[in-house]
Protein backbone atom coordinates (compact mmCIF):
# COMPACT_ATOMS: atom_id res chain seq x y z
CA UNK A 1 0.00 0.00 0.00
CA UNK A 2 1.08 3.63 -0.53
CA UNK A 3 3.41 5.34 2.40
CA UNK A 4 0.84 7.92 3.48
CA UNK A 5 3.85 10.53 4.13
CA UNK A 6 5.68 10.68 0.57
CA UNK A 7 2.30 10.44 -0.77
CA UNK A 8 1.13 13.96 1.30
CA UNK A 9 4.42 15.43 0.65
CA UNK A 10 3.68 14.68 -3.49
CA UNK A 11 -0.34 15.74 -2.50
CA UNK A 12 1.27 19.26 -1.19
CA UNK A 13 3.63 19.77 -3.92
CA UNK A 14 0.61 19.23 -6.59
CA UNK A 15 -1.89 21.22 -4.86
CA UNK A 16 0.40 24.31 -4.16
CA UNK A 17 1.20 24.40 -8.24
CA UNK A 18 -2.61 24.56 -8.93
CA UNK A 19 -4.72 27.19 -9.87
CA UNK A 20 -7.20 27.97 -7.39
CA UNK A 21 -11.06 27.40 -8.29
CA UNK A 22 -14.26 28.81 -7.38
CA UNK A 23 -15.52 28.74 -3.91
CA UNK A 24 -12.31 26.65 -2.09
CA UNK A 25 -8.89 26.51 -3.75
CA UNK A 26 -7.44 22.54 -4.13
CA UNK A 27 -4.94 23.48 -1.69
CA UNK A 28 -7.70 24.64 1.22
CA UNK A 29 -9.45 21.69 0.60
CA UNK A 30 -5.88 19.45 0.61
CA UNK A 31 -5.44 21.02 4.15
CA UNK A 32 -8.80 20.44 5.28
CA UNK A 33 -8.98 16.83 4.47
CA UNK A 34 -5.46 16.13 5.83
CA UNK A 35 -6.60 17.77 9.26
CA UNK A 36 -9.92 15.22 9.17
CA UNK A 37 -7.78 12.32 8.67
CA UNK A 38 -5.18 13.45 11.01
CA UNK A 39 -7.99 13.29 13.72
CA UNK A 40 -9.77 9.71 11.73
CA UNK A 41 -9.50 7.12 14.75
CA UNK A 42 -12.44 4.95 13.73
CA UNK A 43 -14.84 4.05 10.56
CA UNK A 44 -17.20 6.79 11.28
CA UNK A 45 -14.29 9.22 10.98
CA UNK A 46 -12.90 7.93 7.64
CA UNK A 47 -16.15 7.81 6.43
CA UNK A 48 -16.70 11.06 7.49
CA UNK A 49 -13.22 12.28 5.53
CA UNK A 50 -14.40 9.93 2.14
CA UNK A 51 -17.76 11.83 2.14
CA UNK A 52 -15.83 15.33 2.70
CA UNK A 53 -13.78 14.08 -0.66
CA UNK A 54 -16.80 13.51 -2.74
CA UNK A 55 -18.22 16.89 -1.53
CA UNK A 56 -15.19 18.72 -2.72
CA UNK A 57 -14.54 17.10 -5.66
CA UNK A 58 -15.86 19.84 -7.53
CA UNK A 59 -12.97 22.26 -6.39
CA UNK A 60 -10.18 19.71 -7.69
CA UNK A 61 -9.00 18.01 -11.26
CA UNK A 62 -9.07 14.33 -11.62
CA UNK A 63 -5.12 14.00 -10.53
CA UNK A 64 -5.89 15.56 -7.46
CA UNK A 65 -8.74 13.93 -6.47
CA UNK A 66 -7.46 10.52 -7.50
CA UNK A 67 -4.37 11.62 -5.17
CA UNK A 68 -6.31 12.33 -2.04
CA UNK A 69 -8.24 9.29 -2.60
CA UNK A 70 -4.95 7.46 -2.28
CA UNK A 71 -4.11 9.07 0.60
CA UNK A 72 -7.58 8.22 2.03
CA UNK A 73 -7.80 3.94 1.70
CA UNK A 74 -4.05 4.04 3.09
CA UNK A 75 -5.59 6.04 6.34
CA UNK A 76 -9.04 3.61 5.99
CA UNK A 77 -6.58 0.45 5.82
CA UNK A 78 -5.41 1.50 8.96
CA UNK A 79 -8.08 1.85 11.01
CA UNK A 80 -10.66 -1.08 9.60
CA UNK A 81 -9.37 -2.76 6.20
CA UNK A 82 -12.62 -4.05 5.69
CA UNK A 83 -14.37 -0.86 5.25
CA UNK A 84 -13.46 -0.15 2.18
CA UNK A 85 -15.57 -1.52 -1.18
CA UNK A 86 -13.45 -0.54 -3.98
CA UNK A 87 -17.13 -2.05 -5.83
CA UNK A 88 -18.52 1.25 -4.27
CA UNK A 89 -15.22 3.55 -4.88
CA UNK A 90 -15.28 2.73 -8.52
CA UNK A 91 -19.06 3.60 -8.57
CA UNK A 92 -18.68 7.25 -6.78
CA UNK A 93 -15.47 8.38 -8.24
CA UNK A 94 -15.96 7.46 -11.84
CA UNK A 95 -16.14 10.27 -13.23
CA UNK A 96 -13.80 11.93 -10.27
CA UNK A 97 -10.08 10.55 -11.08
CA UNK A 98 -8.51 9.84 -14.11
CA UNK A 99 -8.65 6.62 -16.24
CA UNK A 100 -5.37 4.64 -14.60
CA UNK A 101 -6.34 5.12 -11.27
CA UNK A 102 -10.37 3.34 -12.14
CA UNK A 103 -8.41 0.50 -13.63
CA UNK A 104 -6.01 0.14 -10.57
CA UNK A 105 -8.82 0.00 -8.61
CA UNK A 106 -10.55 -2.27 -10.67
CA UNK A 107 -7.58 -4.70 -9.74
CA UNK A 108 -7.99 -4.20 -6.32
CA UNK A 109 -11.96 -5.48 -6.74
CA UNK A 110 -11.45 -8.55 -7.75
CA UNK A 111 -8.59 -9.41 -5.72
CA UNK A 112 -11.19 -8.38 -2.95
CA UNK A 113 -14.15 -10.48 -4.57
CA UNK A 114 -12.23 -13.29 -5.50
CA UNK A 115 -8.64 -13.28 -3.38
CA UNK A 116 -5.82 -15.66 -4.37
CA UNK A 117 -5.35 -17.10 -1.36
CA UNK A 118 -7.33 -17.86 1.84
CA UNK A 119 -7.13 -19.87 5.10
CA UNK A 120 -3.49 -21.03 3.45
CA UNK A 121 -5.33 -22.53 0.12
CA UNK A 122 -4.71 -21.21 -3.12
CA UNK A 123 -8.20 -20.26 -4.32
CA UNK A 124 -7.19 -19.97 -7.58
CA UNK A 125 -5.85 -21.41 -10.15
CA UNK A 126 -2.26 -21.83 -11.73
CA UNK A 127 -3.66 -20.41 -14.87
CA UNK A 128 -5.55 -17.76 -13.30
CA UNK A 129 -2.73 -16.52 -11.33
CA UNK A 130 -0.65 -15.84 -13.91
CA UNK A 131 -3.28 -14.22 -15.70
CA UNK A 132 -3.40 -11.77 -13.41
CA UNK A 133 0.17 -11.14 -12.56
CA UNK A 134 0.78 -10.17 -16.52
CA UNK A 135 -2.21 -8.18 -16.34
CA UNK A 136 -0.80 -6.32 -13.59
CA UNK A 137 2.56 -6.18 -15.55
CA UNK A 138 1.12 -4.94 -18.62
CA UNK A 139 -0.86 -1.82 -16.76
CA UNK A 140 2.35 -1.04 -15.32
CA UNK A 141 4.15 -0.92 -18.52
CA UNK A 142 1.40 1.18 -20.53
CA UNK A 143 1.10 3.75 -17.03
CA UNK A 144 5.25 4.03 -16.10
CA UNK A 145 4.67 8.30 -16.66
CA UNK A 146 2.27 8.20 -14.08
CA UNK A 147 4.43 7.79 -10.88
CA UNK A 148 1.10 7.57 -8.16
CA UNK A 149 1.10 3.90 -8.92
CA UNK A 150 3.85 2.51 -8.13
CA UNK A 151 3.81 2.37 -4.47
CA UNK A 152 0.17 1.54 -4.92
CA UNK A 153 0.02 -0.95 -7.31
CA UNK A 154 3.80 -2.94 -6.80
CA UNK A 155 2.43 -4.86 -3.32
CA UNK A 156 -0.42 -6.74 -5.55
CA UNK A 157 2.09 -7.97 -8.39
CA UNK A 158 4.48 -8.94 -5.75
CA UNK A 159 2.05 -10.83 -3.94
CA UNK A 160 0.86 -12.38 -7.22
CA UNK A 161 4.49 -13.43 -8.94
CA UNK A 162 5.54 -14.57 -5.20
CA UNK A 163 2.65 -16.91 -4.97
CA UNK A 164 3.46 -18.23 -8.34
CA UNK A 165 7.16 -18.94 -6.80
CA UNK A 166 6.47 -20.47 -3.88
CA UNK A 167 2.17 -21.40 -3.53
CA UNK A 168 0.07 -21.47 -0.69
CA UNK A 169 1.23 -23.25 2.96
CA UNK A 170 -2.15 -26.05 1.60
CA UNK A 171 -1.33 -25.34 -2.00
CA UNK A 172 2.84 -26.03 -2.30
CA UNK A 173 4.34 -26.12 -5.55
CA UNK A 174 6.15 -29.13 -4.53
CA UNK A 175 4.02 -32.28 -3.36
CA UNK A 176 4.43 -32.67 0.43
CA UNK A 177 4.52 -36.45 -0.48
CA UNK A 178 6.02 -37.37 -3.33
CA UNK A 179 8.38 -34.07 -3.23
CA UNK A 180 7.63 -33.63 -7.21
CA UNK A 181 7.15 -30.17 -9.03
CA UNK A 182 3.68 -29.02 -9.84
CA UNK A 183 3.31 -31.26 -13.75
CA UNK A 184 0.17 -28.35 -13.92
CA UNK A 185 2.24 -25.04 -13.03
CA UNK A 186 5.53 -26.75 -14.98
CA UNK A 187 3.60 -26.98 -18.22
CA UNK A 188 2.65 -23.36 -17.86
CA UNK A 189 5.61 -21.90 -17.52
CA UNK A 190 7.22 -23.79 -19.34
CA UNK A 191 4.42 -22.54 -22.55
CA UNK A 192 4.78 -19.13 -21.53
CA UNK A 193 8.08 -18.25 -21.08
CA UNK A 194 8.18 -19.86 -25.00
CA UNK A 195 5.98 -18.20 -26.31
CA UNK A 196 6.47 -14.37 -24.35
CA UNK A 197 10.32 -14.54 -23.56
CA UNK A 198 10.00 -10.95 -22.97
CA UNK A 199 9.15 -8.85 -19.86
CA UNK A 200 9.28 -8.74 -15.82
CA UNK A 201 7.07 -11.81 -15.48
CA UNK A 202 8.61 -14.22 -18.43
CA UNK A 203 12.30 -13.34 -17.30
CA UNK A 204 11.71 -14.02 -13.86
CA UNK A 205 10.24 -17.25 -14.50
CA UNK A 206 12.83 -18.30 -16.89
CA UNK A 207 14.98 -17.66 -14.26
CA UNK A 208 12.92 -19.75 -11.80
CA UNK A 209 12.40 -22.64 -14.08
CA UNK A 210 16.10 -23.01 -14.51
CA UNK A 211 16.34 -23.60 -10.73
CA UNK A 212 13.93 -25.92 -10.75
CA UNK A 213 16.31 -28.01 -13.71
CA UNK A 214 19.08 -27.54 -11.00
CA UNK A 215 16.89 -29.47 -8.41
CA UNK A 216 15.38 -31.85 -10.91
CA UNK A 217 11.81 -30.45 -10.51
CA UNK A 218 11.75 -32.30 -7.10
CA UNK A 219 12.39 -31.02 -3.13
CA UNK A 220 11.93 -32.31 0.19
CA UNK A 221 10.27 -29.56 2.26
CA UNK A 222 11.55 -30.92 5.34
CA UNK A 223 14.98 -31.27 4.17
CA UNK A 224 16.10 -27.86 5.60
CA UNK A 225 19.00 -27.35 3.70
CA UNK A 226 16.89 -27.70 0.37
CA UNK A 227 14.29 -26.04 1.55
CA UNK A 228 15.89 -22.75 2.55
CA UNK A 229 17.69 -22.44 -0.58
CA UNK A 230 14.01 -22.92 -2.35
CA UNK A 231 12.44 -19.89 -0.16
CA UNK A 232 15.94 -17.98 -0.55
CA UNK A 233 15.75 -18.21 -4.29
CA UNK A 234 12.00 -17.72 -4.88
CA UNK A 235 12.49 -14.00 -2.27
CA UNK A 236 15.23 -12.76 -4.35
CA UNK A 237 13.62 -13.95 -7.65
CA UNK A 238 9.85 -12.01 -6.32
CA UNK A 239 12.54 -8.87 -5.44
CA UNK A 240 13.87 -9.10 -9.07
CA UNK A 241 10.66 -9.03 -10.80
CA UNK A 242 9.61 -6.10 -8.21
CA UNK A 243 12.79 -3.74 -9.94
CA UNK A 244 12.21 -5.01 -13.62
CA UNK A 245 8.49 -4.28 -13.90
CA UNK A 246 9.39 -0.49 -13.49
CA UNK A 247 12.68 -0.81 -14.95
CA UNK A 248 12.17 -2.91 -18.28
CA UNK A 249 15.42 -3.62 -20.11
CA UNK A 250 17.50 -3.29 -16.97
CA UNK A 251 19.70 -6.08 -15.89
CA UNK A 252 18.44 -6.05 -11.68
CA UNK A 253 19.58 -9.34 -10.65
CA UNK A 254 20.95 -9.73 -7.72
């Protein structure tokens, strides 16, 4: 999620630049809605702050608004991360923020309708998973000039391409018994990175499936040697794939 700080300090620089509108400039209303959340220490109070936002919409351009919305779910995550219906945010703010920021949050509803992972199952599957993790990647890519994001957006493709490393604690990649390689998640990867050896997701797992040669496509979770080099490898690999999404064409191995 977004670091509420840099993202005021980037709210105040915006807002001072502006031109001031009718009735309430966008910097009076900036100041007024950090001073609400400043004081938000339940629902009722972030609610109270979101409704404020929709109010005095009217005063601000899309940017803006899409900024102090931001600013807002970090402050509601806070307090009570199940307040927030980014069904209902799309809805209100439609017409409010610009374009980018209605398809972020777009990503952000159906990871809340239909999560990847629950109660240590993946929920999902294989195919689905990566489905999502490219879409991810390929917003990114088309919206690099628009710098909001990044913060925002980078948690849900990490959490996406890491589950792909590693599963779910009830969903391994491995087989707790028979110690073998998902045959399922192999032959995916294995068609993908063919047929799309380009970008942050493909490279990574190219990278990832030649581990798995080095093992043989088999491990022994409770062989701790083995199995710390597996979670070592798949952390570094989710960290790659963190830097090459916003850096494409950049060697960032580490």
């Amino acid at each position: 999620m977004l670091k509420g700080l840099g993202l005021f300090f980037t709210l105040i620089l915006t807002v001072i630049a502006s031109t001031a509108c009718m009735g309430q400039s966008p910097n009076d209303v900036a100041a007024d809605f950090a001073a609400l959340l400043d004081d938000a220490s339940t629902s009722e109070d972030v609610y109270s702050a979101e409704s404020f936002l929709l109010d005095k919409a009217r005063y601000l351009n899309k940017e803006q608004t899409g900024e102090l919305l931001l600013l807002w779910e970090d402050y509601a995550n806070k307090i009570d991360n199940s307040y927030i219906d980014y069904t209902d945010i799309i809805n209100k703010y439609k017409t409010l923020i610009p374009d980018y920021m209605q398809t972020m949050f777009q990503f952000k509803d159906i990871e809340q309708k239909s999560p990847i992972i629950s109660e240590a199952s993946l929920l999902v599957s294989w195919s689905e998973l990566l489905d999502r993790t490219i879409r991810i990647e390929d917003y990114i890519s088309e919206n690099l000039d628009h710098p909001l994001i990044k913060d925002d957006i980078l948690w849900l493709y990490g959490k996406y391409m890491h589950t792909l490393l590693i599963g779910a604690s009830n969903t391994p990649v491995f087989d707790y018994k028979t110690s073998a390689f998902s045959e399922e998640l192999r032959s995916l990867i294995e068609t993908y990175i063919t047929r799309h050896p380009d970008g942050a997701t493909s490279q990574t797992l190219a990278e990832y499936y030649k581990y798995l040669e080095s093992v043989k496509f088999s491990l022994r979770y409770d062989d701790k040697n083995e199995s710390a080099k597996f979670f070592e490898t798949c952390n570094r690999l989710k960290s790659e794939a963190e830097k090459r999404v916003f850096m494409p064409g950049k060697d960032v191995r580490e």
